[in-house]
Protein backbone atom coordinates (compact mmCIF):
# COMPACT_ATOMS: atom_id res chain seq x y z
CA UNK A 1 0.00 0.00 0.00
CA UNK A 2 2.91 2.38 0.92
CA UNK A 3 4.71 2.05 -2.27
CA UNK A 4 1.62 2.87 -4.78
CA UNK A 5 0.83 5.73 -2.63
CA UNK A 6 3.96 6.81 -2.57
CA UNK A 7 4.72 6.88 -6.02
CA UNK A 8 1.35 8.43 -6.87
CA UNK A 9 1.80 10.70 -4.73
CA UNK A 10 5.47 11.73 -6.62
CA UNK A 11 3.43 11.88 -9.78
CA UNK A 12 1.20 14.18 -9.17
CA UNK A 13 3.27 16.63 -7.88
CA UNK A 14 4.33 17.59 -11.61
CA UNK A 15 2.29 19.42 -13.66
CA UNK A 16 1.17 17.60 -16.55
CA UNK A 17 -2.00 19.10 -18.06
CA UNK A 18 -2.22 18.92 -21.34
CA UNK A 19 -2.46 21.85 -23.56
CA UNK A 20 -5.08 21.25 -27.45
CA UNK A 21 -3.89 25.01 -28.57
CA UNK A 22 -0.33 23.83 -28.13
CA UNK A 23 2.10 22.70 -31.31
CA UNK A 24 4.67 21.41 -29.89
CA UNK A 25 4.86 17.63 -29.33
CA UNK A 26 4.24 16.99 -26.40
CA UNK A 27 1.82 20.00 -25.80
CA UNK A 28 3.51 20.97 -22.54
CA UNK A 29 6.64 21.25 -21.05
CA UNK A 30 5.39 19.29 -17.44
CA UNK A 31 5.20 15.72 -19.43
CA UNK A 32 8.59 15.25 -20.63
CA UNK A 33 9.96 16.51 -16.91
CA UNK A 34 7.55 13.75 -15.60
CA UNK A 35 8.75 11.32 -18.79
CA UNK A 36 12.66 11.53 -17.43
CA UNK A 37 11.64 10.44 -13.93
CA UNK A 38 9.60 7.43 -15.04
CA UNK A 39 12.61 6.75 -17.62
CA UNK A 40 15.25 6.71 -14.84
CA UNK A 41 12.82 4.39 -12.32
CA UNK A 42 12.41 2.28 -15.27
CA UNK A 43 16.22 2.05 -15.87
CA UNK A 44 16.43 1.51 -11.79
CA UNK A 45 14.16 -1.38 -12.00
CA UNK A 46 16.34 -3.32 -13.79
CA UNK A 47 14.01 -2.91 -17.28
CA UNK A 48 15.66 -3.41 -20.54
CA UNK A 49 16.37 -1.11 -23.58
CA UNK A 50 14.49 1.88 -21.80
CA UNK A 51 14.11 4.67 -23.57
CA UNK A 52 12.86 8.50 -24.25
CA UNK A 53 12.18 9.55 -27.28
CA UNK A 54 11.88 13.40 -28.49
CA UNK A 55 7.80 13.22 -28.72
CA UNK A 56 8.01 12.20 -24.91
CA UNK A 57 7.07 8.29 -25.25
CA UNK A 58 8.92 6.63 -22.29
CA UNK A 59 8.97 2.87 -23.25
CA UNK A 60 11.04 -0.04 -20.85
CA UNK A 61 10.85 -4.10 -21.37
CA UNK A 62 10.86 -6.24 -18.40
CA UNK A 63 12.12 -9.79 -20.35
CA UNK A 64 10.68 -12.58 -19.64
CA UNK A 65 11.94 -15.01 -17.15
CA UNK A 66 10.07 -18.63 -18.49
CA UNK A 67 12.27 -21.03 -20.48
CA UNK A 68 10.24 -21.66 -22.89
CA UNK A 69 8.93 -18.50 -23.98
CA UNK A 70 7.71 -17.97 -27.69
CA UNK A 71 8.77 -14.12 -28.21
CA UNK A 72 5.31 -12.77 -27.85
CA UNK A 73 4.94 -9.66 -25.91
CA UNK A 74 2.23 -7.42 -23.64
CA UNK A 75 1.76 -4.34 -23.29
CA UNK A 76 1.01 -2.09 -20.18
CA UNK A 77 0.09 1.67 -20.95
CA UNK A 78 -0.68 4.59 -18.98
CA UNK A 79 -0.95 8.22 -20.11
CA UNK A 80 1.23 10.95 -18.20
CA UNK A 81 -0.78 14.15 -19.24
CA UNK A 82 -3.58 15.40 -17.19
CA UNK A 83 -7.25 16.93 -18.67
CA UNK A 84 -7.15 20.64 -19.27
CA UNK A 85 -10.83 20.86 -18.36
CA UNK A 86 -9.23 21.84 -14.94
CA UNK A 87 -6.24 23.32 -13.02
CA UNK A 88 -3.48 20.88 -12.91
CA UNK A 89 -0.53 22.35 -10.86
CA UNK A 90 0.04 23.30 -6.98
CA UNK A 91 -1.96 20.00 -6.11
CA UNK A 92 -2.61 19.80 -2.50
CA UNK A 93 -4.01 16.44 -1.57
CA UNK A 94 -5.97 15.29 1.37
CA UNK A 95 -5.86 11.41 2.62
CA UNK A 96 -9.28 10.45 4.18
CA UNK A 97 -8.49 7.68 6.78
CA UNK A 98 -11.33 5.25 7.55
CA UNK A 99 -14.00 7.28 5.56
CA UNK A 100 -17.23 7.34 7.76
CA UNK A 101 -20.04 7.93 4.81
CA UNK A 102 -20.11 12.13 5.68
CA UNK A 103 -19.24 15.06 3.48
CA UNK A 104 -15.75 16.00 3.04
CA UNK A 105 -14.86 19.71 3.51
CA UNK A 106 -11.76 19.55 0.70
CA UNK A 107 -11.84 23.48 0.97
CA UNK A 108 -13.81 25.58 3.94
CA UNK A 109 -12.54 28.86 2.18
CA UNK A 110 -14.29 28.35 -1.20
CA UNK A 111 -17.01 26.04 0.13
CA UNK A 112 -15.71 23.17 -1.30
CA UNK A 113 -17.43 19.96 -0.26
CA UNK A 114 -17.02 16.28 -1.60
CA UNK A 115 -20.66 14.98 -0.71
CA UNK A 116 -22.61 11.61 -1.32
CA UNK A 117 -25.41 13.59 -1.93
CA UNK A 118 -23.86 14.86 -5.30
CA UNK A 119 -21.75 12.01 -5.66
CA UNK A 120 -23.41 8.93 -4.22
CA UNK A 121 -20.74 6.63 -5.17
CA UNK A 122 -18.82 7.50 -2.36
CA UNK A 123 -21.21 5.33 0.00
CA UNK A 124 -19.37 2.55 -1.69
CA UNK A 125 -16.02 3.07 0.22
CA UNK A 126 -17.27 3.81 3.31
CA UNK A 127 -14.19 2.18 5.77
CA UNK A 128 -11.86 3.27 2.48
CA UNK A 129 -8.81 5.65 2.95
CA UNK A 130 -9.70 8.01 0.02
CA UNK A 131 -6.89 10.54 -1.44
CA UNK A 132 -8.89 13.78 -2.89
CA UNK A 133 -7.27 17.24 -3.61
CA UNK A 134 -8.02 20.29 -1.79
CA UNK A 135 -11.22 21.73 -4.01
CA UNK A 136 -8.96 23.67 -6.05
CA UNK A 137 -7.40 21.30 -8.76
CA UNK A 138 -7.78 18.35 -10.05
CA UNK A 139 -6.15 15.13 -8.24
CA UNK A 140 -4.11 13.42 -11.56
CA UNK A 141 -6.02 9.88 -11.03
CA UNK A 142 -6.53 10.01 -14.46
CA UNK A 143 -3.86 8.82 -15.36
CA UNK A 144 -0.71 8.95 -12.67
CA UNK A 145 -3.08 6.24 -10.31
CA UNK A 146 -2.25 4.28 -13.10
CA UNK A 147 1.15 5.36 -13.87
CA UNK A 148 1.63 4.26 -10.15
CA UNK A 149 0.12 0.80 -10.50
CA UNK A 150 1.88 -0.25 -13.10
CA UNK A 151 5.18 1.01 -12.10
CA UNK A 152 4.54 -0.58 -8.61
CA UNK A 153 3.44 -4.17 -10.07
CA UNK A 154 6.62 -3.78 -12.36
CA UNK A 155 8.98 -3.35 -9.36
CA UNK A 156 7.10 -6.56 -7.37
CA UNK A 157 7.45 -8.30 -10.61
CA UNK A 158 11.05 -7.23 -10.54
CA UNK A 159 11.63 -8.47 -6.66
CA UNK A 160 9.92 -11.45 -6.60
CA UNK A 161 11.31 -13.34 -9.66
CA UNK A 162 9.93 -16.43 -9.07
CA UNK A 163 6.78 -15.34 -10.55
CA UNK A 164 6.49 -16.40 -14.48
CA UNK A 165 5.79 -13.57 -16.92
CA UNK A 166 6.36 -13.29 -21.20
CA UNK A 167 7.84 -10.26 -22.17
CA UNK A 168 5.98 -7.26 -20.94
CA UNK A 169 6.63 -3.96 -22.21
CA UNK A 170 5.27 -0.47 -20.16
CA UNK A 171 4.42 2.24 -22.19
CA UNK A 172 3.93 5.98 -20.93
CA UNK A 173 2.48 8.32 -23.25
CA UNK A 174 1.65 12.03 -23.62
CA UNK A 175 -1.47 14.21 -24.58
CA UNK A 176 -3.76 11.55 -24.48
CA UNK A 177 -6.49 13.78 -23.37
CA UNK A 178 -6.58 16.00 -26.40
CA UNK A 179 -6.54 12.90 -28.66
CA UNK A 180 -2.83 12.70 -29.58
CA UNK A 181 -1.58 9.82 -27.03
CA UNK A 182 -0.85 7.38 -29.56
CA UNK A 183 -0.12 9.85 -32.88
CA UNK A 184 3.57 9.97 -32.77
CA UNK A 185 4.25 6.35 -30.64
CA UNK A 186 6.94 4.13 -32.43
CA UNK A 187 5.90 0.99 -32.67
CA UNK A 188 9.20 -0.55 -34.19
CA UNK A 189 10.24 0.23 -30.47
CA UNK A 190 6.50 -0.56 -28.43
CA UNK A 191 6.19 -3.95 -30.54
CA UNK A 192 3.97 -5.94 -28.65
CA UNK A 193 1.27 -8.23 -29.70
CA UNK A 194 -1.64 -7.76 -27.18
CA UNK A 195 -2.18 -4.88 -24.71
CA UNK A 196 -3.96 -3.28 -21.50
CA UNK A 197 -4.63 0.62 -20.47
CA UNK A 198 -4.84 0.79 -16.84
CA UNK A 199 -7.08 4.31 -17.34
CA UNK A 200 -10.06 3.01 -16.11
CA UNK A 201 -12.20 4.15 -13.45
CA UNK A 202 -14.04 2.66 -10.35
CA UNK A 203 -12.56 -0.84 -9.24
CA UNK A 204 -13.82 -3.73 -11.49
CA UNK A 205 -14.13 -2.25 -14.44
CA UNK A 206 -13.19 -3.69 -17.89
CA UNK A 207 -14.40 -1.91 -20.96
CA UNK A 208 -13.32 -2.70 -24.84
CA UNK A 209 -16.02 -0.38 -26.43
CA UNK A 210 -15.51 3.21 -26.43
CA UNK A 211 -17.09 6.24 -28.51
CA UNK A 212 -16.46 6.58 -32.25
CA UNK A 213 -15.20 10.16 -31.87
CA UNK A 214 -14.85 13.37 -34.26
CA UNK A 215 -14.37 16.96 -33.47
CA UNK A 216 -16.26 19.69 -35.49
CA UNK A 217 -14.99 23.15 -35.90
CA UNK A 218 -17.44 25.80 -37.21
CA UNK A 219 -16.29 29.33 -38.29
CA UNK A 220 -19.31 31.49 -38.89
CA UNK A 221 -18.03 35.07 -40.63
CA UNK A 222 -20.42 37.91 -40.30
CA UNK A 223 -20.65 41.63 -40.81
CA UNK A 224 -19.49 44.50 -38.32
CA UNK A 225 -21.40 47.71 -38.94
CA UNK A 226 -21.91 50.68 -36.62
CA UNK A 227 -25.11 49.16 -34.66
CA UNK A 228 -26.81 53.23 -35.29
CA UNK A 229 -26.43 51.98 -39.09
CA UNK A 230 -27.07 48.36 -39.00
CA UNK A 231 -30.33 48.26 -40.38
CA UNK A 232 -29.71 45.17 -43.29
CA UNK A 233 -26.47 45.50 -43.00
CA UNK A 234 -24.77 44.19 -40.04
CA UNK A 235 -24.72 40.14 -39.84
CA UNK A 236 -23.89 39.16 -36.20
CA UNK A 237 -22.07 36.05 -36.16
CA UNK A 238 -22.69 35.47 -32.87
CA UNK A 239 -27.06 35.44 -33.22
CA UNK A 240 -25.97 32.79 -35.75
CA UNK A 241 -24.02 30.51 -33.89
CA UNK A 242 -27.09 30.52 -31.44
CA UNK A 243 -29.32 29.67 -34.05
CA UNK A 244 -26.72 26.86 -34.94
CA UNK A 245 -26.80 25.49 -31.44
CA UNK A 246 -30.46 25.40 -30.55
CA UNK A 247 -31.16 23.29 -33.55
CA UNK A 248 -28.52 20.66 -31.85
CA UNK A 249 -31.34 17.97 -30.11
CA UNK A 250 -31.60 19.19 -27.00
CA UNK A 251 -31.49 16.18 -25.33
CA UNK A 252 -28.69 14.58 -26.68
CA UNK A 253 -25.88 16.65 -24.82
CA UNK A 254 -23.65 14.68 -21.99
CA UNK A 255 -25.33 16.02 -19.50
CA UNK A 256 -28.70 14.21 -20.45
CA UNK A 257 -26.94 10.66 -22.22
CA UNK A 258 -26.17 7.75 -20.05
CA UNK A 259 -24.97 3.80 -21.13
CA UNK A 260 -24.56 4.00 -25.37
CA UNK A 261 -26.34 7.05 -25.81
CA UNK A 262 -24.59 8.93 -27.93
CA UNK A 263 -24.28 13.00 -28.13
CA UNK A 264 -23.30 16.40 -29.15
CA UNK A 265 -21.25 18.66 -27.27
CA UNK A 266 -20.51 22.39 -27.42
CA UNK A 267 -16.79 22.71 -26.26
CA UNK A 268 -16.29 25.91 -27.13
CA UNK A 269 -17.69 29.57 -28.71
CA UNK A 270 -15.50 32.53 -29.17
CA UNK A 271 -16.35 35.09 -31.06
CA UNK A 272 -17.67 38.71 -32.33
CA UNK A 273 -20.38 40.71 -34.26
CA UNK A 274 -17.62 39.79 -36.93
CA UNK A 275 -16.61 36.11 -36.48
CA UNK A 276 -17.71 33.41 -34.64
CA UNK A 277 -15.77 29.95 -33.75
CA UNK A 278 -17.96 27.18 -32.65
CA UNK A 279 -16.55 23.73 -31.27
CA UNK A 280 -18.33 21.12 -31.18
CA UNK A 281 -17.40 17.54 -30.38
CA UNK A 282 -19.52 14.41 -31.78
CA UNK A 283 -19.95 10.57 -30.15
CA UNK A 284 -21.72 8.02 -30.46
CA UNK A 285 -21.34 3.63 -30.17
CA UNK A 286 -22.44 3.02 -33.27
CA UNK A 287 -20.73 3.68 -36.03
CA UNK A 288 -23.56 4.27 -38.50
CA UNK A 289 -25.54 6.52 -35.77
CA UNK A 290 -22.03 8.15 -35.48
CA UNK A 291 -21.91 9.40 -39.44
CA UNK A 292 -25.47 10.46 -39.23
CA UNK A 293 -24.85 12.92 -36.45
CA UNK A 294 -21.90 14.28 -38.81
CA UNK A 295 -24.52 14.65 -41.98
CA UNK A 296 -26.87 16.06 -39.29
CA UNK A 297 -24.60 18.83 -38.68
CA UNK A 298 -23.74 19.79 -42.01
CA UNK A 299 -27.45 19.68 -43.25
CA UNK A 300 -28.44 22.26 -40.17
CA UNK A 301 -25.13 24.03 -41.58
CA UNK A 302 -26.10 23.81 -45.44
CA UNK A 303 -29.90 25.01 -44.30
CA UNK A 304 -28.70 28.19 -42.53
CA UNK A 305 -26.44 28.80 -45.16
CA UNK A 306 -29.43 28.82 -47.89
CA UNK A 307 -31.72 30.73 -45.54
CA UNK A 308 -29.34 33.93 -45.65
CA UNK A 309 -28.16 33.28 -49.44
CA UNK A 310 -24.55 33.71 -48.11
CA UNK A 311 -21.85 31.03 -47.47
CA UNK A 312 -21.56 32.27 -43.84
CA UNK A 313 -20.66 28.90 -42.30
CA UNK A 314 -17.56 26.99 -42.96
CA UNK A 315 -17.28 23.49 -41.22
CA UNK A 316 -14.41 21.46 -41.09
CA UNK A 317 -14.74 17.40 -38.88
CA UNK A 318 -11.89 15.51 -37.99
CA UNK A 319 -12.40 11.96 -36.97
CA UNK A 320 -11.08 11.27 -33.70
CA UNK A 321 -11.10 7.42 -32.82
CA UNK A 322 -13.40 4.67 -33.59
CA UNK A 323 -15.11 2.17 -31.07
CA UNK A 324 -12.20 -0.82 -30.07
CA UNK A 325 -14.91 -3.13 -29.93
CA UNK A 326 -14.44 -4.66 -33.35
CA UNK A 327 -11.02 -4.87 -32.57
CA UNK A 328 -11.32 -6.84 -29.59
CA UNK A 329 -14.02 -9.22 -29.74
CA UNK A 330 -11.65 -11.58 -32.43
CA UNK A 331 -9.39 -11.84 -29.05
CA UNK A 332 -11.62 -12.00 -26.16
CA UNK A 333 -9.29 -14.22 -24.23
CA UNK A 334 -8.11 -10.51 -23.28
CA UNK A 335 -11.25 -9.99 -21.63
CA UNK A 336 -11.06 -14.01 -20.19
CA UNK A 337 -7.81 -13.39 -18.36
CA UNK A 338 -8.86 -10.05 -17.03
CA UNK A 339 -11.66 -10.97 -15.47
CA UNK A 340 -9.89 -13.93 -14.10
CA UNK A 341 -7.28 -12.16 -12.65
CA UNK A 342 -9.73 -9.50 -11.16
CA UNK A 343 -11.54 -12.91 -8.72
CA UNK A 344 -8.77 -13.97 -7.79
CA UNK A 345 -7.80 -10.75 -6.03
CA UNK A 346 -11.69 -10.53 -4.83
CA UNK A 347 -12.37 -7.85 -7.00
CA UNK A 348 -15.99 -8.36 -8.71
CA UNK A 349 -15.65 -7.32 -12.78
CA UNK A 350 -17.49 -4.74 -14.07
CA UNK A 351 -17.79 -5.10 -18.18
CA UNK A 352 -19.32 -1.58 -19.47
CA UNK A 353 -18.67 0.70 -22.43
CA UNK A 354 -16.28 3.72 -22.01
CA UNK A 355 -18.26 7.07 -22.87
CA UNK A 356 -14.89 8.53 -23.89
CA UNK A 357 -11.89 7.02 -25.52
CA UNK A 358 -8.34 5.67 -24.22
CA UNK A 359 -4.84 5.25 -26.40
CA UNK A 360 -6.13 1.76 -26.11
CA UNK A 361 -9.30 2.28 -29.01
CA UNK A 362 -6.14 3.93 -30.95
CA UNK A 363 -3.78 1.03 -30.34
CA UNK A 364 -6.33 -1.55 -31.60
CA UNK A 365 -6.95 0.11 -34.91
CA UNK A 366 -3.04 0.51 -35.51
CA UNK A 367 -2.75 -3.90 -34.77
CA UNK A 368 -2.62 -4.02 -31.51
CA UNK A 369 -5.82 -5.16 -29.55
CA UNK A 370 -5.93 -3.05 -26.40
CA UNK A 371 -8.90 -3.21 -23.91
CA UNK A 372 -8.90 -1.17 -20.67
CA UNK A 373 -8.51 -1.98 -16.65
CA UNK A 374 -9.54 0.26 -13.72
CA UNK A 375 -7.17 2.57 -11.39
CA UNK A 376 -9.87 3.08 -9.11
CA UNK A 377 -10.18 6.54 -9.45
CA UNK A 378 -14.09 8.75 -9.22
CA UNK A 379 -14.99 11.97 -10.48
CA UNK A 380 -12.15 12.85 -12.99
CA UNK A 381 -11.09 15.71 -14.99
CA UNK A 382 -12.72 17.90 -12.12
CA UNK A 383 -12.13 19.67 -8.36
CA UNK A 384 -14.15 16.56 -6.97
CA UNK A 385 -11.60 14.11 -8.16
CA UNK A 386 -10.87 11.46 -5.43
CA UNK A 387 -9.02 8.00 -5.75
CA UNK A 388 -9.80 4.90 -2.75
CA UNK A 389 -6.16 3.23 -1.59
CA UNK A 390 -7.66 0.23 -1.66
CA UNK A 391 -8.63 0.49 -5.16
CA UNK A 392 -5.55 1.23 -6.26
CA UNK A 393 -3.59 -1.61 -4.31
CA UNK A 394 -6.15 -3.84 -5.61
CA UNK A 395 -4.87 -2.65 -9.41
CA UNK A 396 -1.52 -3.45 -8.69
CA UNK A 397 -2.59 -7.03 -7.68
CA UNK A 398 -4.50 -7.99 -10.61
CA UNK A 399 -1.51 -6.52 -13.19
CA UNK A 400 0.76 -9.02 -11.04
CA UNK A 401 -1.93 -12.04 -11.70
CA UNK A 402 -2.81 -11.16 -15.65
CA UNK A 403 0.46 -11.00 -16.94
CA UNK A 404 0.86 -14.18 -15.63
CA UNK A 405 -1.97 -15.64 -17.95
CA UNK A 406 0.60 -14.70 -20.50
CA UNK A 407 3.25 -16.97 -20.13
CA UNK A 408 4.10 -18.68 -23.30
């Protein structure tokens, strides 16, 4: 328990949140100071032909130790940037001993409260130790819990060499929360045959489908005149961006979706009387449901467009990732030997679909089927972010037990 902590603890520490306006590769400068620490505990571990690479991929090998082995490899990946959706430096964290089922004040100042009135999963871990943050930041669960995990299994694996493993091969990667985690990753160097993210949430849960995923970016050009001189003349951009949105279904936004529901989502509007940029990002399961919502869009675009006579709207959509579960279901052994591993460390699997995507949906379409694990973590990418010890010791035990299902 002390060792996951404590290395979790290390990782948040560094600033890591990701940065979608950003060029450079990786977006921000926190990841690759985070990247050379995890390269140099790799390389203290004893793992082989560790390295760094200049678009901040840290990748180590720990060889395998059975006789008889057959060259086939695993993969364990984590991602080292944290959500911009919320402040991700100065982290103060709090450690909840013995949690009694009450509100937790994280912040008295800014009435900051952790309650299981807002967030009734927290009944589940009453008698839990529970690190949260102080209200003001994000806590870095997602992903450093399972940075942590992994890195912690690795070193028991490391100590404790009579346990059998293949080749396993860890994996830390950057900006997977703007969608790049897996765009620049060399896979001449991460050449495994079968994988796992450990970026899950609660404990128990397995998940191998995920949103198909595209990002729409509309720029709506209008008209600045003097408003004392307007009449027919001025075209405000931003009256037409509202008239964009409201013909979105209102009921298909995050906020009212649940299971495979799928949605739209306004990320995004900046703008003046002059221009107006729009973002918008699109999901949904299914993959013909998912390029309907895409015509949808451009036929409420093409309609406004004829309405004023004018070419006011430009749109351009970018796919993002595509549901895994394709990918996976060939393989479900995957899914066989998690699950197994999970009861024999007493921890009850949970199979559901991930509303949101992982490096994992990316890794599967590039070869390499790669389903998804829990850290234990609640309520990321927010203030309310908290992570159970338990949880997260029970993590490392099941990466100890499944890579053992892969000795060849």
């Amino acid at each position: 328990m002390y060792k996951v902590v404590e290395k979790f603890l290390k990782y948040v520490s560094y600033d890591t949140k990701s940065d979608n306006l950003s060029e450079k590769v990786p977006s921000t400068d926190g990841q690759i100071m985070l990247a050379n620490v995890l390269k140099d505990e790799l390389i203290s571990l004893g793992l082989k032909d560790v390295s760094l690479d200049d678009n901040g991929y840290v990748v180590g090998t720990l060889p395998s130790n059975c006789e008889n082995h057959n060259g086939k490899s695993l993969g364990l990946v984590a991602h080292m940037d944290t959500s911009p959706d919320a402040e991700g430096k100065n982290i103060n964290v709090k450690i909840i001993k013995n949690y009694d089922g009450n509100n937790i004040i994280l912040n008295e100042e800014k009435n900051s409260i952790l309650s299981p009135k807002e967030f009734p999963e927290l009944k589940n871990y009453i008698g839990n130790d529970l690190i949260t943050t102080d209200g003001t930041t994000l806590l870095g669960a997602d992903d450093k819990a399972g940075i942590a995990e992994i890195m912690t299994a690795v070193e028991y694996l490391t100590s404790h060499p009579e346990i059998k493993h293949g080749n396993i091969k860890i994996c830390f990667t950057p900006d997977e929360e703007i969608s790049r985690g897996t765009k620049y990753i060399n896979l001449k160097i991460f050449d495994v045959d079968y994988a796992y993210t450990v970026d899950g949430g609660s404990i128990g849960e397995i998940e191998y489908e995920n949103f198909n995923a595209a990002f729409a970016k509309v720029t709506i050009q209008g008209k600045s005149v003097h408003p004392g001189t307007a009449k027919n003349k001025m075209i405000n951009s931003i009256l037409i961006a509202n008239e964009l949105i409201n013909k979105l279904p209102i009921y298909e936004t995050p906020q009212n979706t649940e299971k495979y529901e799928g949605f739209y989502h306004v990320t995004s509007i900046n703008g003046s009387c002059e221009q107006t940029v729009v973002e918008i990002i699109i999901r949904d399961f299914d993959i013909k449901n998912f390029e309907n919502r895409k015509v949808f869009l451009k036929n409420i675009i093409k309609d406004i467009n004829n309405n004023m006579n004018n070419e006011l709207i430009k749109l351009t959509i970018s796919d993002q990732y595509f549901n895994m579960k394709e990918k996976i279901e060939p393989v479900m052994f995957l899914i066989d030997n998690l699950k197994s591993a999970m009861v024999e460390c007493g921890v009850t699997p949970k199979i559901q679909p991930i509303r949101g995507g992982t490096d994992g949906a990316s890794l599967s379409y590039m070869g390499i089927p790669t389903p998804n694990m829990f850290t234990g973590g609640e309520n990321f990418h927010g203030r309310f972010e908290y992570i159970p010890i338990q949880s997260m010791v029970k993590a490392v035990d099941v990466i100890v037990n499944l890579v053992q299902k892969f000795v060849y």
